[in-house]
N, C-alpha and C. Protein backbone atom coordinates (compact mmCIF):
# COMPACT_ATOMS: atom_id res chain seq x y z
N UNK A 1 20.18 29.20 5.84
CA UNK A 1 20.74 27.97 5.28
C UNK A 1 21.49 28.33 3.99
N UNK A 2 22.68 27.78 3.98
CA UNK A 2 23.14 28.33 2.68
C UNK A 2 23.52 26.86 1.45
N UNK A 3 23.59 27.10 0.60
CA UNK A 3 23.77 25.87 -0.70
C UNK A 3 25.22 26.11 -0.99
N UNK A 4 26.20 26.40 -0.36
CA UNK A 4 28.05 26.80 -0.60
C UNK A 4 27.81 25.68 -0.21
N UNK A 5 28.91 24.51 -1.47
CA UNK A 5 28.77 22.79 -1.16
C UNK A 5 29.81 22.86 -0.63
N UNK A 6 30.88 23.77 0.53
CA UNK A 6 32.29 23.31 0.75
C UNK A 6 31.56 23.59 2.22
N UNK A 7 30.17 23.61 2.85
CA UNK A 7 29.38 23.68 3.95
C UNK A 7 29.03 22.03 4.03
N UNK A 8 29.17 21.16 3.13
CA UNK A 8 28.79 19.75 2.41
C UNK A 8 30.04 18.30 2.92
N UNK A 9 29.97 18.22 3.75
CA UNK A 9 31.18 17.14 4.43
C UNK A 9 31.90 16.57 2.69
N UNK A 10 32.92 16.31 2.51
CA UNK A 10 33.83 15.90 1.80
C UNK A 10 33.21 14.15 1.11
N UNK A 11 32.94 13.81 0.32
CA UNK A 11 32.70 12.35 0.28
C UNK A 11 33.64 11.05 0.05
N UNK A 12 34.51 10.89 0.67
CA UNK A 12 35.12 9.89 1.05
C UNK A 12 34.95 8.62 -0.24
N UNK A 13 36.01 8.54 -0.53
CA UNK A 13 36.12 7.42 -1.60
C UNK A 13 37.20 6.39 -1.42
N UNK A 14 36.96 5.38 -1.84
CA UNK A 14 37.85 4.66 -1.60
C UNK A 14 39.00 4.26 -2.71
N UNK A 15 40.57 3.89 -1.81
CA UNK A 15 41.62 4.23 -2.42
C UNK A 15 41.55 2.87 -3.85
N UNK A 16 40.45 1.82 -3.69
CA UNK A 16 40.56 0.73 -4.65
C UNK A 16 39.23 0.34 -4.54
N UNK A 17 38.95 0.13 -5.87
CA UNK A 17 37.40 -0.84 -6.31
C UNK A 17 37.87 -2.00 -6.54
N UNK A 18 36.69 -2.64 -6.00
CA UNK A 18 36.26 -4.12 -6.83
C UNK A 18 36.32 -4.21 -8.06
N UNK A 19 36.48 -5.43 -8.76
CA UNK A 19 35.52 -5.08 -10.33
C UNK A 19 34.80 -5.18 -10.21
N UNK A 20 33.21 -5.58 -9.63
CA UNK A 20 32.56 -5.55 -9.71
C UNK A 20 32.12 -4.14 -9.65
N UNK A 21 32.26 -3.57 -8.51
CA UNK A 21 32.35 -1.80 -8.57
C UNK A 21 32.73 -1.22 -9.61
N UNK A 22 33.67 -1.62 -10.36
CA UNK A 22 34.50 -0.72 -11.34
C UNK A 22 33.51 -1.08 -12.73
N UNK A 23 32.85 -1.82 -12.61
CA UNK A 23 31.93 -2.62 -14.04
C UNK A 23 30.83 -1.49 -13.89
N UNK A 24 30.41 -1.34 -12.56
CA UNK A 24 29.32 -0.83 -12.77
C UNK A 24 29.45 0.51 -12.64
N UNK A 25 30.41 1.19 -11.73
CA UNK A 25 30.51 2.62 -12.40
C UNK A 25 31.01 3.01 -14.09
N UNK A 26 31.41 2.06 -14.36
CA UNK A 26 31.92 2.23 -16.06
C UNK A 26 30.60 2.00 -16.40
N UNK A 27 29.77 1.03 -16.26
CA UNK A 27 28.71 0.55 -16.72
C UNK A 27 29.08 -0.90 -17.73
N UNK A 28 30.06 -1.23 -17.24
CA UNK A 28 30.49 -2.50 -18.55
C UNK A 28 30.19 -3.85 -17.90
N UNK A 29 30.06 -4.80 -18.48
CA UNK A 29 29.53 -6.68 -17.72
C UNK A 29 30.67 -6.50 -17.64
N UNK A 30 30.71 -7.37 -16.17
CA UNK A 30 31.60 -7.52 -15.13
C UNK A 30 32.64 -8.11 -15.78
N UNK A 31 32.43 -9.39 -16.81
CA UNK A 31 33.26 -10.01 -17.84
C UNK A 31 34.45 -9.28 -18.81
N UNK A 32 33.00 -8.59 -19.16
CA UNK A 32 34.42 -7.63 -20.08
C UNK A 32 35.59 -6.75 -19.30
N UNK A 33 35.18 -5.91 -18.06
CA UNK A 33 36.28 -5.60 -17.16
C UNK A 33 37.26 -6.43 -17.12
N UNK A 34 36.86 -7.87 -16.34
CA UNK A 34 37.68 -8.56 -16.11
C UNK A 34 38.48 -9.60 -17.68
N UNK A 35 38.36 -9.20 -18.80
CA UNK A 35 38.77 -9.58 -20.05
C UNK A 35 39.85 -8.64 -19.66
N UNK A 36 39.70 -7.07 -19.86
CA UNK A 36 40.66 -6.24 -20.08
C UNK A 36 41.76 -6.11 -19.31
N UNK A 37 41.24 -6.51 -17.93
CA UNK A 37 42.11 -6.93 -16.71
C UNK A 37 43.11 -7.68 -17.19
N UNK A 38 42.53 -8.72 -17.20
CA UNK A 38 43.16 -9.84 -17.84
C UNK A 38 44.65 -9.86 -18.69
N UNK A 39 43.99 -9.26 -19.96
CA UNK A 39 44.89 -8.42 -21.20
C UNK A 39 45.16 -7.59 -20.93
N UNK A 40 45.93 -7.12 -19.85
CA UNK A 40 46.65 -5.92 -19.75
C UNK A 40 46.06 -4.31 -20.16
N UNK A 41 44.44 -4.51 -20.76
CA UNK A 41 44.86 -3.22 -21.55
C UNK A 41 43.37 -2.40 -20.27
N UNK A 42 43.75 -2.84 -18.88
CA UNK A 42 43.00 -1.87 -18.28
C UNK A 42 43.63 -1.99 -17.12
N UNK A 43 44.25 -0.67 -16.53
CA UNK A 43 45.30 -0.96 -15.02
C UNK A 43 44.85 -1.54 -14.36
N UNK A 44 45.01 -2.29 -13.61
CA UNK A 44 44.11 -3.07 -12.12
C UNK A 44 45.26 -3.50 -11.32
N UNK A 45 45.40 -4.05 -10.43
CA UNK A 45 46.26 -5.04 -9.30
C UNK A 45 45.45 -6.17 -9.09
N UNK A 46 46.40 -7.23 -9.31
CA UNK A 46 45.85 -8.32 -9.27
C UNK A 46 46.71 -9.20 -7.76
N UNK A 47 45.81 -9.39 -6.61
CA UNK A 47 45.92 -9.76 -5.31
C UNK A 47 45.28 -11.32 -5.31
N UNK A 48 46.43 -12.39 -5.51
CA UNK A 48 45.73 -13.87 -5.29
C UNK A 48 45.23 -13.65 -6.92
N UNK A 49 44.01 -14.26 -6.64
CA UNK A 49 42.93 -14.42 -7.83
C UNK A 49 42.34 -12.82 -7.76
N UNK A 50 42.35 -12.15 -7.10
CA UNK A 50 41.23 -11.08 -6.87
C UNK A 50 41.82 -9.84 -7.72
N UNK A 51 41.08 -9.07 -8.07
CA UNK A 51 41.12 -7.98 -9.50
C UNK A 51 40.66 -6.59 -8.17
N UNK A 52 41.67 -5.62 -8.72
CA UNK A 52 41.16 -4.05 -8.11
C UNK A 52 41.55 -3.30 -8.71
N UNK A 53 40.93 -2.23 -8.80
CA UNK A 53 41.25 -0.75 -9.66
C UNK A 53 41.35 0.22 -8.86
N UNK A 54 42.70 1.02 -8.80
CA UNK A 54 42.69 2.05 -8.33
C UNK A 54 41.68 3.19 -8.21
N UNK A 55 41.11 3.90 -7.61
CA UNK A 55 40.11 5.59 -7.82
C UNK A 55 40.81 6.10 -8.58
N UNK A 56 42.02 5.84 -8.41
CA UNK A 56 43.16 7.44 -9.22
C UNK A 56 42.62 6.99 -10.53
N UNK A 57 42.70 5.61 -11.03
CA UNK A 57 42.79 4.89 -12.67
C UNK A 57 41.33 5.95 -13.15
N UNK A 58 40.20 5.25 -12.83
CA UNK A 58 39.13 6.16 -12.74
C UNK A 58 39.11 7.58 -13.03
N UNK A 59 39.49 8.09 -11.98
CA UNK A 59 39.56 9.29 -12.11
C UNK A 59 40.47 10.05 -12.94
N UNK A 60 41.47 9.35 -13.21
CA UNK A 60 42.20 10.08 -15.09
C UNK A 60 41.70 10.15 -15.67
N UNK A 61 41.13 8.44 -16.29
CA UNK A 61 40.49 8.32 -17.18
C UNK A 61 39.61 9.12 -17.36
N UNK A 62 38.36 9.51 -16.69
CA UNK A 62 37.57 10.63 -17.04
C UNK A 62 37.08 11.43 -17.13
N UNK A 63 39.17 12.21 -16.40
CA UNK A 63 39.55 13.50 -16.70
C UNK A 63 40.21 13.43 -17.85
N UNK A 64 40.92 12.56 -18.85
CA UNK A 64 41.23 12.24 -19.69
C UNK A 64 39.70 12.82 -20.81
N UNK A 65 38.81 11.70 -20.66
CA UNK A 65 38.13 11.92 -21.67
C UNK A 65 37.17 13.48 -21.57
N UNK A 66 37.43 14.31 -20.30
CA UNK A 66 36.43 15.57 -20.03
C UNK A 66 37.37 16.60 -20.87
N UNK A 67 38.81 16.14 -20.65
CA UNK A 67 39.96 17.00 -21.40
C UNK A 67 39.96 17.25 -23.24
N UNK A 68 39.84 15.82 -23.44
CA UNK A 68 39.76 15.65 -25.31
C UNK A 68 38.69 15.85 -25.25
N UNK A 69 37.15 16.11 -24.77
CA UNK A 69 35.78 16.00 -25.28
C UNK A 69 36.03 15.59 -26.24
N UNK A 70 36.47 13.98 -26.07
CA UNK A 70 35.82 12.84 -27.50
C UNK A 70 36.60 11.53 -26.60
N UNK A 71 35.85 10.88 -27.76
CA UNK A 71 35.87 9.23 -27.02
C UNK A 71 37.33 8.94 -27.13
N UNK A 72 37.73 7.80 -25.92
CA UNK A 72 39.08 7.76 -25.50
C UNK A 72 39.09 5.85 -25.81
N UNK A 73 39.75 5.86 -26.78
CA UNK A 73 40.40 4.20 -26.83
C UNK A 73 40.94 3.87 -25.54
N UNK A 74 40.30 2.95 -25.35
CA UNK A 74 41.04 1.85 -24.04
C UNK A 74 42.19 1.71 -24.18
N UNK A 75 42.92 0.89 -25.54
CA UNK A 75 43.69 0.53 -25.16
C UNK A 75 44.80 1.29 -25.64
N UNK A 76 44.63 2.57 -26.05
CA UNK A 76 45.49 3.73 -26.52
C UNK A 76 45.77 4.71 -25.24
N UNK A 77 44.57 4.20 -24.44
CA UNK A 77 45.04 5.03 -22.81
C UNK A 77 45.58 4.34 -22.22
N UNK A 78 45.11 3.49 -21.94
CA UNK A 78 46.58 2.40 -21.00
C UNK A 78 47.48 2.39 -21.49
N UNK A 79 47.97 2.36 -22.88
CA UNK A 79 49.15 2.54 -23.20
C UNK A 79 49.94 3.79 -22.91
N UNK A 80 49.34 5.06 -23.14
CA UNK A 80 49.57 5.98 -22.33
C UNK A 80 49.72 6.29 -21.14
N UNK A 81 49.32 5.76 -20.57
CA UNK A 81 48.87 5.85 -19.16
C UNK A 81 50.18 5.29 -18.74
N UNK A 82 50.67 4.12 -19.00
CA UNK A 82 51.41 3.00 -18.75
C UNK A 82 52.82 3.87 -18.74
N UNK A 83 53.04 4.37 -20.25
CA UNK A 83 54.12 5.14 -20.61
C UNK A 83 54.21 6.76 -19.37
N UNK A 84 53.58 7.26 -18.91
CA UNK A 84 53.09 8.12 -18.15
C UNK A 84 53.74 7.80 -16.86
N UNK A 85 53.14 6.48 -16.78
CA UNK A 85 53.70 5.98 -15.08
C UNK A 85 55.16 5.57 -14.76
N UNK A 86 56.07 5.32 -16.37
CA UNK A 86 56.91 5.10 -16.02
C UNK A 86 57.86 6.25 -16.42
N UNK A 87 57.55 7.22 -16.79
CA UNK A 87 58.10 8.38 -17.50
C UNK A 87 58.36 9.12 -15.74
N UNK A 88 57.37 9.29 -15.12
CA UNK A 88 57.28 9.50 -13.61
C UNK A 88 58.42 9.08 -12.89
N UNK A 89 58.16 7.16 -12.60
CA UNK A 89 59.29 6.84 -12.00
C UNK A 89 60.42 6.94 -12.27
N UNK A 90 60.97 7.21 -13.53
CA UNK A 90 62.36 7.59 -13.98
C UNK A 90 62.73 8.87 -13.37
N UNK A 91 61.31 9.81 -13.51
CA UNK A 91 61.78 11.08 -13.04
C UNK A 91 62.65 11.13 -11.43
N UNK A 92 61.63 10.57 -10.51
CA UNK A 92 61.80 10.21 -9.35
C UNK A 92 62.90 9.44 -9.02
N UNK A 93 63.75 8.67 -10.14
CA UNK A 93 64.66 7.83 -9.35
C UNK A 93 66.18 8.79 -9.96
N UNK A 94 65.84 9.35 -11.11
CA UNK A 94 66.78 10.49 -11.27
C UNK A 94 66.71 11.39 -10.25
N UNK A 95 65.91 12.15 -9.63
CA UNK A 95 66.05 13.31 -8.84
C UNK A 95 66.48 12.61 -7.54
N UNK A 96 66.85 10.89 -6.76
CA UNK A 96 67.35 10.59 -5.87
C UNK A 96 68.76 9.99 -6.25
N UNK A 97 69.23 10.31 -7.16
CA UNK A 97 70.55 9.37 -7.41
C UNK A 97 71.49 10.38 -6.66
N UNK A 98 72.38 9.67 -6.17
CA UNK A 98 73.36 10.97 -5.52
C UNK A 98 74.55 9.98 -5.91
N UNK A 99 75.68 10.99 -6.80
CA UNK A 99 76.93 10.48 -7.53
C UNK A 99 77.76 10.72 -6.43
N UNK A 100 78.80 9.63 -6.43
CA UNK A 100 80.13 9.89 -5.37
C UNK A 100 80.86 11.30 -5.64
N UNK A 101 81.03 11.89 -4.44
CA UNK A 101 81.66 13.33 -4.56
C UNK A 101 80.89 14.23 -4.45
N UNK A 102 79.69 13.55 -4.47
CA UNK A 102 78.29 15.25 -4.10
C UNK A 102 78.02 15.79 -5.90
N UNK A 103 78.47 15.33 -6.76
CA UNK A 103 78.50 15.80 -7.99
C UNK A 103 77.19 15.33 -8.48
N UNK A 104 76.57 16.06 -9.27
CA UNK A 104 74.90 15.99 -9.40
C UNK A 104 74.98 15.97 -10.79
């Protein structure tokens, strides 16, 4: 029998939490999630009335805070974060523009 964890099936996560999910893996009342939701200063998608958080959001974030080993302002990461996401799509819509004449 061996303990190599890549012998260990993969664990499957899902591409969006609840808040309620997202409260309790943060560990925060469900309220305050949904405050920050609210106020912009925590990414989510908001579907109807209903609140979700990406895994990816999650999972920056606390690769974010494993990276600085020190505490990470909320709302100094979403702002980052924010600036990040659109620094991206610019990239992406520059590298598809195609100028008349083939000229790049």
């Amino acid at each position: 029998m061996s303990n190599n964890r890549s012998d260990q099936p993969a664990v499957q996560r899902p591409s969006f939490y609840t808040a309620a999910e997202t409260a309790e893996i943060l560990r925060l009342d469900e309220s305050t999630l949904y405050r920050h939701l609210r106020n912009g200063t925590f990414p989510g998608l908001k579907i109807g009335g209903r609140y979700v958080v990406p895994g990816a959001v999650l999972d920056r974030l606390v690769d974010d805070v494993l990276v600085t080993g020190r505490c990470v302002d909320l709302g100094g990461w979403t702002e980052q974060w924010r600036h990040d996401q659109i620094a991206a799509l610019a990239r992406i819509a520059a590298a598809n523009v195609e100028l008349p004449g083939g000229v790049a």
